[in-house]
C-alpha atoms as a PDB file:
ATOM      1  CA  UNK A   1       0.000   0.000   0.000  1.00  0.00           C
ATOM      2  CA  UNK A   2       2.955   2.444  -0.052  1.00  0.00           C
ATOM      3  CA  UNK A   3       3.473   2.982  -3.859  1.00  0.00           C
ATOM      4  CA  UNK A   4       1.962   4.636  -6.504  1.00  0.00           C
ATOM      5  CA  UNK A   5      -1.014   3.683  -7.802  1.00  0.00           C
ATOM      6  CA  UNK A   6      -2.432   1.950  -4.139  1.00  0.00           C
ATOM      7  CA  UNK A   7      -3.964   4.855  -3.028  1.00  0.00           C
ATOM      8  CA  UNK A   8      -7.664   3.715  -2.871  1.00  0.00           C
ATOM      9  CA  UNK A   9      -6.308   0.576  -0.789  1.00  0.00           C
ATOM     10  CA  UNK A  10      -4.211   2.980   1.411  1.00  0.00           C
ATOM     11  CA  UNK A  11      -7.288   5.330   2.072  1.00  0.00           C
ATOM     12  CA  UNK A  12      -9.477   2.405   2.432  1.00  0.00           C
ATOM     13  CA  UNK A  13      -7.197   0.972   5.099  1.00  0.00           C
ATOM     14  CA  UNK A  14      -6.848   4.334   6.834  1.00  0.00           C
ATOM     15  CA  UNK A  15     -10.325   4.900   7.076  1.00  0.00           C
ATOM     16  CA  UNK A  16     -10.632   1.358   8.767  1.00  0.00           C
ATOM     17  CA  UNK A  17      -7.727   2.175  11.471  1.00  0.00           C
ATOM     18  CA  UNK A  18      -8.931   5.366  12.312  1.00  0.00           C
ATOM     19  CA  UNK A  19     -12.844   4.435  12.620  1.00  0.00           C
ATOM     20  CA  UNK A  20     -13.755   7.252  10.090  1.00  0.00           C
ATOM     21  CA  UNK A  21     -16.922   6.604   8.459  1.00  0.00           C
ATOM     22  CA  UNK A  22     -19.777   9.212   6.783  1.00  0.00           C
ATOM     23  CA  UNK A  23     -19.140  12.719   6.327  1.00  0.00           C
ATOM     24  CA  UNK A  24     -15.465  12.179   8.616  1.00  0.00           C
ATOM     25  CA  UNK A  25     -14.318   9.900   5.831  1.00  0.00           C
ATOM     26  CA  UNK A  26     -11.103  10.407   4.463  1.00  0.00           C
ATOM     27  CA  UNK A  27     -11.605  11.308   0.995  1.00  0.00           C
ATOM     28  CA  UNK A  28      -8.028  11.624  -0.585  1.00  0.00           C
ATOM     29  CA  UNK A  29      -4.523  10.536   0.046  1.00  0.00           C
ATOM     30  CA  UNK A  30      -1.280  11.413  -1.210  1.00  0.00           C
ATOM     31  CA  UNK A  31       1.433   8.676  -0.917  1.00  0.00           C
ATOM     32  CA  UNK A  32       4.818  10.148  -0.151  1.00  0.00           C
ATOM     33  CA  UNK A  33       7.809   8.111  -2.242  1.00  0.00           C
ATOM     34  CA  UNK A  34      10.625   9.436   0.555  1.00  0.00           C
ATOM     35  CA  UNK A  35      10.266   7.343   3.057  1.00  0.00           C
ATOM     36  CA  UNK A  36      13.259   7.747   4.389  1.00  0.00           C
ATOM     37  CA  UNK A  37      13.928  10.545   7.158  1.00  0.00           C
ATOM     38  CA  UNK A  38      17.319  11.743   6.989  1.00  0.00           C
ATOM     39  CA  UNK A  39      19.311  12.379  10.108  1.00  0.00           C
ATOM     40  CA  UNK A  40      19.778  16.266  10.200  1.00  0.00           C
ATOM     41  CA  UNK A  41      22.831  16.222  12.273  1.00  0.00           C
ATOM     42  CA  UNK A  42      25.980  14.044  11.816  1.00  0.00           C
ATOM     43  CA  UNK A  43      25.650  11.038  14.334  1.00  0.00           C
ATOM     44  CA  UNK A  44      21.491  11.272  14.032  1.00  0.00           C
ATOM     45  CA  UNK A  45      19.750   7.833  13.825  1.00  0.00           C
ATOM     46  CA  UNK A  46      18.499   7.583  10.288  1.00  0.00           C
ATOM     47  CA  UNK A  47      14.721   5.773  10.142  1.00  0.00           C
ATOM     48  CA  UNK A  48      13.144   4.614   7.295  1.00  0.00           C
ATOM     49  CA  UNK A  49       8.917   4.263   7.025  1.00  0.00           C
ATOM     50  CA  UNK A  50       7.184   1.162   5.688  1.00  0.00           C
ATOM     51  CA  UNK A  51       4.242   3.161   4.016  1.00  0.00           C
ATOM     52  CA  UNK A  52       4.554   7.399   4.721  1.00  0.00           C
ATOM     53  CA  UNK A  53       1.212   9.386   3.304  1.00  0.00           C
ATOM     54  CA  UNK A  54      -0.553  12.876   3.653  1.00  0.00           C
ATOM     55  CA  UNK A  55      -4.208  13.227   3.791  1.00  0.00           C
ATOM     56  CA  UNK A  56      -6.207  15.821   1.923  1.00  0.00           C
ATOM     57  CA  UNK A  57      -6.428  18.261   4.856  1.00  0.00           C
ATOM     58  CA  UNK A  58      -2.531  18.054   5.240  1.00  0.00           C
ATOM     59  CA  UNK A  59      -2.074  15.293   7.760  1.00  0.00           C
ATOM     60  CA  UNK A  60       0.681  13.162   7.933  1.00  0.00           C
ATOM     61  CA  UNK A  61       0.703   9.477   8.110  1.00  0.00           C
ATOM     62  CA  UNK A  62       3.291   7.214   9.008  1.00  0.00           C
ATOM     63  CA  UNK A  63       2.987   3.313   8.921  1.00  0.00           C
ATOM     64  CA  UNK A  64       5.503   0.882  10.430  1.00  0.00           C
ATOM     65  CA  UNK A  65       5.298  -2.858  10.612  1.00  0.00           C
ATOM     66  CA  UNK A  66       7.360  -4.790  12.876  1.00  0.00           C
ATOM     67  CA  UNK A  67       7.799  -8.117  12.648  1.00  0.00           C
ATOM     68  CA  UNK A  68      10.935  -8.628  15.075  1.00  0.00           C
ATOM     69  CA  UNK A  69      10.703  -7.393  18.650  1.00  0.00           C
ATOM     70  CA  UNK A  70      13.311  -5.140  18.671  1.00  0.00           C
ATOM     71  CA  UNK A  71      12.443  -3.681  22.534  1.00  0.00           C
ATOM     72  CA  UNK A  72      11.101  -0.269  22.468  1.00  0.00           C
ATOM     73  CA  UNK A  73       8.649   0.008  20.135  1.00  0.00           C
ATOM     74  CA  UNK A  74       6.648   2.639  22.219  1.00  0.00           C
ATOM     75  CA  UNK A  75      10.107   4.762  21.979  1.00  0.00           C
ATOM     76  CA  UNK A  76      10.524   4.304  18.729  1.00  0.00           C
ATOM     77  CA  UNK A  77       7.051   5.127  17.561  1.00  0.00           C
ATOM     78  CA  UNK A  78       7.213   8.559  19.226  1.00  0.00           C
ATOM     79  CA  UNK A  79      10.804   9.133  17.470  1.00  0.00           C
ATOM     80  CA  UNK A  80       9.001   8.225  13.733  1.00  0.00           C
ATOM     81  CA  UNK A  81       6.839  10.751  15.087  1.00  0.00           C
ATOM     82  CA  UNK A  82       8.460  13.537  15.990  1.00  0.00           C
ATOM     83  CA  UNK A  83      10.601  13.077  12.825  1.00  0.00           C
ATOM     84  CA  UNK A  84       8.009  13.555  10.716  1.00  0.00           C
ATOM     85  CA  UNK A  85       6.619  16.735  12.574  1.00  0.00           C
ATOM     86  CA  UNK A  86       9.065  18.569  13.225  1.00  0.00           C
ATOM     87  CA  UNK A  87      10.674  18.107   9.582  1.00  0.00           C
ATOM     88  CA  UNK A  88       7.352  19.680   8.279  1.00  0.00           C
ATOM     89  CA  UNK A  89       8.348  23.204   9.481  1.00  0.00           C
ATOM     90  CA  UNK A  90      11.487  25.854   8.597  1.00  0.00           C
ATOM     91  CA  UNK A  91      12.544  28.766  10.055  1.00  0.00           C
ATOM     92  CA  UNK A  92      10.253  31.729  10.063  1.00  0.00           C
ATOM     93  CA  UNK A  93       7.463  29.318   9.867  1.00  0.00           C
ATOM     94  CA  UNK A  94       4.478  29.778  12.497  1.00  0.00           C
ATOM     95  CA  UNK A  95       4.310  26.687  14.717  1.00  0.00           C
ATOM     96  CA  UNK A  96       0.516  26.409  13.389  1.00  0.00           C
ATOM     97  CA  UNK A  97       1.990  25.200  10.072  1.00  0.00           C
ATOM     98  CA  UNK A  98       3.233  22.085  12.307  1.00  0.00           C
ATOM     99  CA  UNK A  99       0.881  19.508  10.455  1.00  0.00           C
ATOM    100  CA  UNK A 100      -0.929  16.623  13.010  1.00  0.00           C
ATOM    101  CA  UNK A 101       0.624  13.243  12.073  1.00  0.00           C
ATOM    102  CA  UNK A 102      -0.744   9.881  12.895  1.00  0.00           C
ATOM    103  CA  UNK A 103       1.813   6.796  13.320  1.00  0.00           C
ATOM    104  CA  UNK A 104       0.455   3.664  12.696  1.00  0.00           C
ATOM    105  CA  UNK A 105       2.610   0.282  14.099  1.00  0.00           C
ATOM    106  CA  UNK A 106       1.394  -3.348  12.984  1.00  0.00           C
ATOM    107  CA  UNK A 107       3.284  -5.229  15.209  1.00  0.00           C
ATOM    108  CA  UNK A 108       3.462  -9.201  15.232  1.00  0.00           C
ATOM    109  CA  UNK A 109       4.129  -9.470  19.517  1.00  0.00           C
ATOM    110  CA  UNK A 110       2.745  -7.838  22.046  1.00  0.00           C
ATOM    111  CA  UNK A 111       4.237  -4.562  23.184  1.00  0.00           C
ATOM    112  CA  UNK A 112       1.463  -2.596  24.920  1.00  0.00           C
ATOM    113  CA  UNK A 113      -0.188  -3.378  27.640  1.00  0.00           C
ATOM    114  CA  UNK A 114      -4.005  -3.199  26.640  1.00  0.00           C
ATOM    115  CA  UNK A 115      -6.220  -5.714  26.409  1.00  0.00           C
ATOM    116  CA  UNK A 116      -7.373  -4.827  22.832  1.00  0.00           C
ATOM    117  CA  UNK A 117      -5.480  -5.665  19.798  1.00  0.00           C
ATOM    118  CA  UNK A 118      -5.813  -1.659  18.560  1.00  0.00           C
ATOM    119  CA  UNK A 119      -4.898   0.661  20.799  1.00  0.00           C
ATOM    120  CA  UNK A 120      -4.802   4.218  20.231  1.00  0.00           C
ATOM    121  CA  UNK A 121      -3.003   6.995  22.062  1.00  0.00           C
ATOM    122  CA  UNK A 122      -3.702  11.133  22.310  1.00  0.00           C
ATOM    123  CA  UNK A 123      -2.212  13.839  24.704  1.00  0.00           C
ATOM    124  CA  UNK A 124      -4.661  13.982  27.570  1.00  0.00           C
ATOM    125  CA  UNK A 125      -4.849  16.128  30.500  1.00  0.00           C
ATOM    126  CA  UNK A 126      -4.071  13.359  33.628  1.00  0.00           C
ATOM    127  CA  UNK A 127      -6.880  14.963  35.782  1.00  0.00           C
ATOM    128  CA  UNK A 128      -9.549  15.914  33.053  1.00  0.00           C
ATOM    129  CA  UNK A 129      -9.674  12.833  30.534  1.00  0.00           C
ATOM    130  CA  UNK A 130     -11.443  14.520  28.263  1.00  0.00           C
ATOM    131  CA  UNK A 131      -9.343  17.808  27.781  1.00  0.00           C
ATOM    132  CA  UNK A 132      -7.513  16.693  24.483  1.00  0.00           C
ATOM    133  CA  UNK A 133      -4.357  19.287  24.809  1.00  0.00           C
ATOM    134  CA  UNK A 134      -3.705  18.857  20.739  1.00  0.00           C
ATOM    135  CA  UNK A 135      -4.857  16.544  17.616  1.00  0.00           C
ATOM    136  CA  UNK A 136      -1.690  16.865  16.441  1.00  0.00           C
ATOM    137  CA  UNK A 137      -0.416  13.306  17.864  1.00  0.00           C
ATOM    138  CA  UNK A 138      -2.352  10.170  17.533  1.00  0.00           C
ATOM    139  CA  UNK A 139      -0.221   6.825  17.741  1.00  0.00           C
ATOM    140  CA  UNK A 140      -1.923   3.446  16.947  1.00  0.00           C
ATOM    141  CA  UNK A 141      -0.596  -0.049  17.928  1.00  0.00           C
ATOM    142  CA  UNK A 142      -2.544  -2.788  16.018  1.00  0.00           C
ATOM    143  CA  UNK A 143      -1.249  -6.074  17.615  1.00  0.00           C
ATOM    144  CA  UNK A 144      -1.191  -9.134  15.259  1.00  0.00           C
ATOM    145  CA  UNK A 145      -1.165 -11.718  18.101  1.00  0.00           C
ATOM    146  CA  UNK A 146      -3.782 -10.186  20.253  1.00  0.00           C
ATOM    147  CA  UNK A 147      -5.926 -10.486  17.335  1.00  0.00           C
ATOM    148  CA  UNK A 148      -5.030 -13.661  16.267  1.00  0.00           C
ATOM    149  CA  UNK A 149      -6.812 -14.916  19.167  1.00  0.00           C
ATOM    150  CA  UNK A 150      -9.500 -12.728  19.246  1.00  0.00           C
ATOM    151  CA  UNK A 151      -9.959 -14.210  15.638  1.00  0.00           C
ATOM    152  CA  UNK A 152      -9.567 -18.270  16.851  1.00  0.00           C
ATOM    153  CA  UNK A 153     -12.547 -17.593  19.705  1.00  0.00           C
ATOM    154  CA  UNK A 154     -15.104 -16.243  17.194  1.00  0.00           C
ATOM    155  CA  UNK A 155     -16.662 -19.241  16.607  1.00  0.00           C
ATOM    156  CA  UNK A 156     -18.647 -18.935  14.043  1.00  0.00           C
ATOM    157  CA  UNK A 157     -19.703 -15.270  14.872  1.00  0.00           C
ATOM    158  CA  UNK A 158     -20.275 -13.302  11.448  1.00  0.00           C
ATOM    159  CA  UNK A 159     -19.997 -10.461  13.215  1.00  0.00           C
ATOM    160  CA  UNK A 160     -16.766  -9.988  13.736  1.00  0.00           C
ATOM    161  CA  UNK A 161     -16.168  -9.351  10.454  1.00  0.00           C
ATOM    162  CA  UNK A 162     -18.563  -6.329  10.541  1.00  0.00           C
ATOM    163  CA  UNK A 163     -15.737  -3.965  11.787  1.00  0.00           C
ATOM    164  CA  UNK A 164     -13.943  -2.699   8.341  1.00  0.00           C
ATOM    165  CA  UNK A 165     -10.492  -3.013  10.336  1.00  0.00           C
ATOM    166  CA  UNK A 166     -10.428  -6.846  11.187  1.00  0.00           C
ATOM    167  CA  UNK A 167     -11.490  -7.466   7.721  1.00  0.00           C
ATOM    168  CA  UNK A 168      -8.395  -5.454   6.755  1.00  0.00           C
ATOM    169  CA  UNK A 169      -6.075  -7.389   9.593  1.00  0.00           C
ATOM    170  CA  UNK A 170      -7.891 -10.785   8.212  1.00  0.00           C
ATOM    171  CA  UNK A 171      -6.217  -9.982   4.656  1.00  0.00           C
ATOM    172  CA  UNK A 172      -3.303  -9.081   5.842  1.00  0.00           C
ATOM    173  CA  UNK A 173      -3.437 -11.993   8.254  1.00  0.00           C
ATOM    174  CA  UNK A 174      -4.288 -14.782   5.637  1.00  0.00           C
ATOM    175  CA  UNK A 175      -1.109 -16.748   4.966  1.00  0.00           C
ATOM    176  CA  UNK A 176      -0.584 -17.024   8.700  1.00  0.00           C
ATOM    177  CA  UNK A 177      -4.198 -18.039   9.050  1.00  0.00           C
ATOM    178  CA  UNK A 178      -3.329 -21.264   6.179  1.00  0.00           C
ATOM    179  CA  UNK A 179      -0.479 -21.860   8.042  1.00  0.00           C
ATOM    180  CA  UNK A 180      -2.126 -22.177  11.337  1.00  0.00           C
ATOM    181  CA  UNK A 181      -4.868 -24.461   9.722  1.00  0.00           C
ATOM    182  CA  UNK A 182      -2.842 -26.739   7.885  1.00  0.00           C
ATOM    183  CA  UNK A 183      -0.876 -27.883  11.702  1.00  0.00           C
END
């Protein structure tokens, strides 16, 4: 979903992750062919991005999928992040020009501690949970292996495939699914 030509899969997808359906859809989606961000400073950490996008009202998405437990993932979703904000602005620039950028991590282990297989994290006020301070971070975990067995215990219930994202995860999820079946 990160090249040319995919971007009806890619908005498709998105829409699924980020639950936006009706009027909220995302309509369009650019896909971004540097996905690479470049270490500004001799001795910076280079990073590359599986798929890297921008949305129609300027929003930037990144999408990582790890395979490999590498320890850290939290850490290193927040440095994708910032990378990709704070390489949106230049000197002179207003800090409103700062576009909001989503970070999306597939992950095939478990890394966060929630009980769901998609978990999705804002800036919120401790205290007051629902003062939002900005939009301008939103970091998803989507956790193969908690879904996996949210997928086994269905038994039979059609339902589950109601939600556009776990029809998405199924697809992606297929030739470990044959795999799984044919032990």
């Amino acid at each position: 979903m990160g090249e040319k030509g995919s971007e009806e899969q890619l908005l498709a997808f998105l829409n699924a992750v980020l639950g936006r359906t009706g009027a909220k859809r995302l309509e369009t989606v650019e896909i971004l062919e540097d996905r690479a961000l470049t270490p500004e400073f001799l001795g910076d950490k280079a990073s590359v991005l599986d798929v890297r996008a921008k949305t129609g009202d300027g929003t930037r998405v990144n999408i990582e999928v790890q395979l490999r437990n590498f320890g850290d993932m939290d850490r290193r979703s927040l440095f994708y992040w910032s990378r990709e904000y704070t390489k949106q602005i230049k000197a002179g620039d207003d800090y409103i020009e700062l576009p909001n950028v989503i970070a999306i991590n597939i992950v095939d282990f478990e890394c966060i501690d929630s009980k769901s297989f998609h978990a999705c994290f804002h800036l919120w006020e401790d205290s007051e949970k629902d003062q939002l301070l900005t939009d301008a971070l939103e970091i998803h975990f989507i956790d193969m292996v908690k879904f996996r067995r949210l997928h086994y215990n269905i038994d039979g219930d059609n339902s589950f495939f109601d939600d556009p994202l776990r029809r998405w995860l199924t697809f992606f999820d297929l030739d470990r699914l044959r795999e799984q079946a044919l032990k």
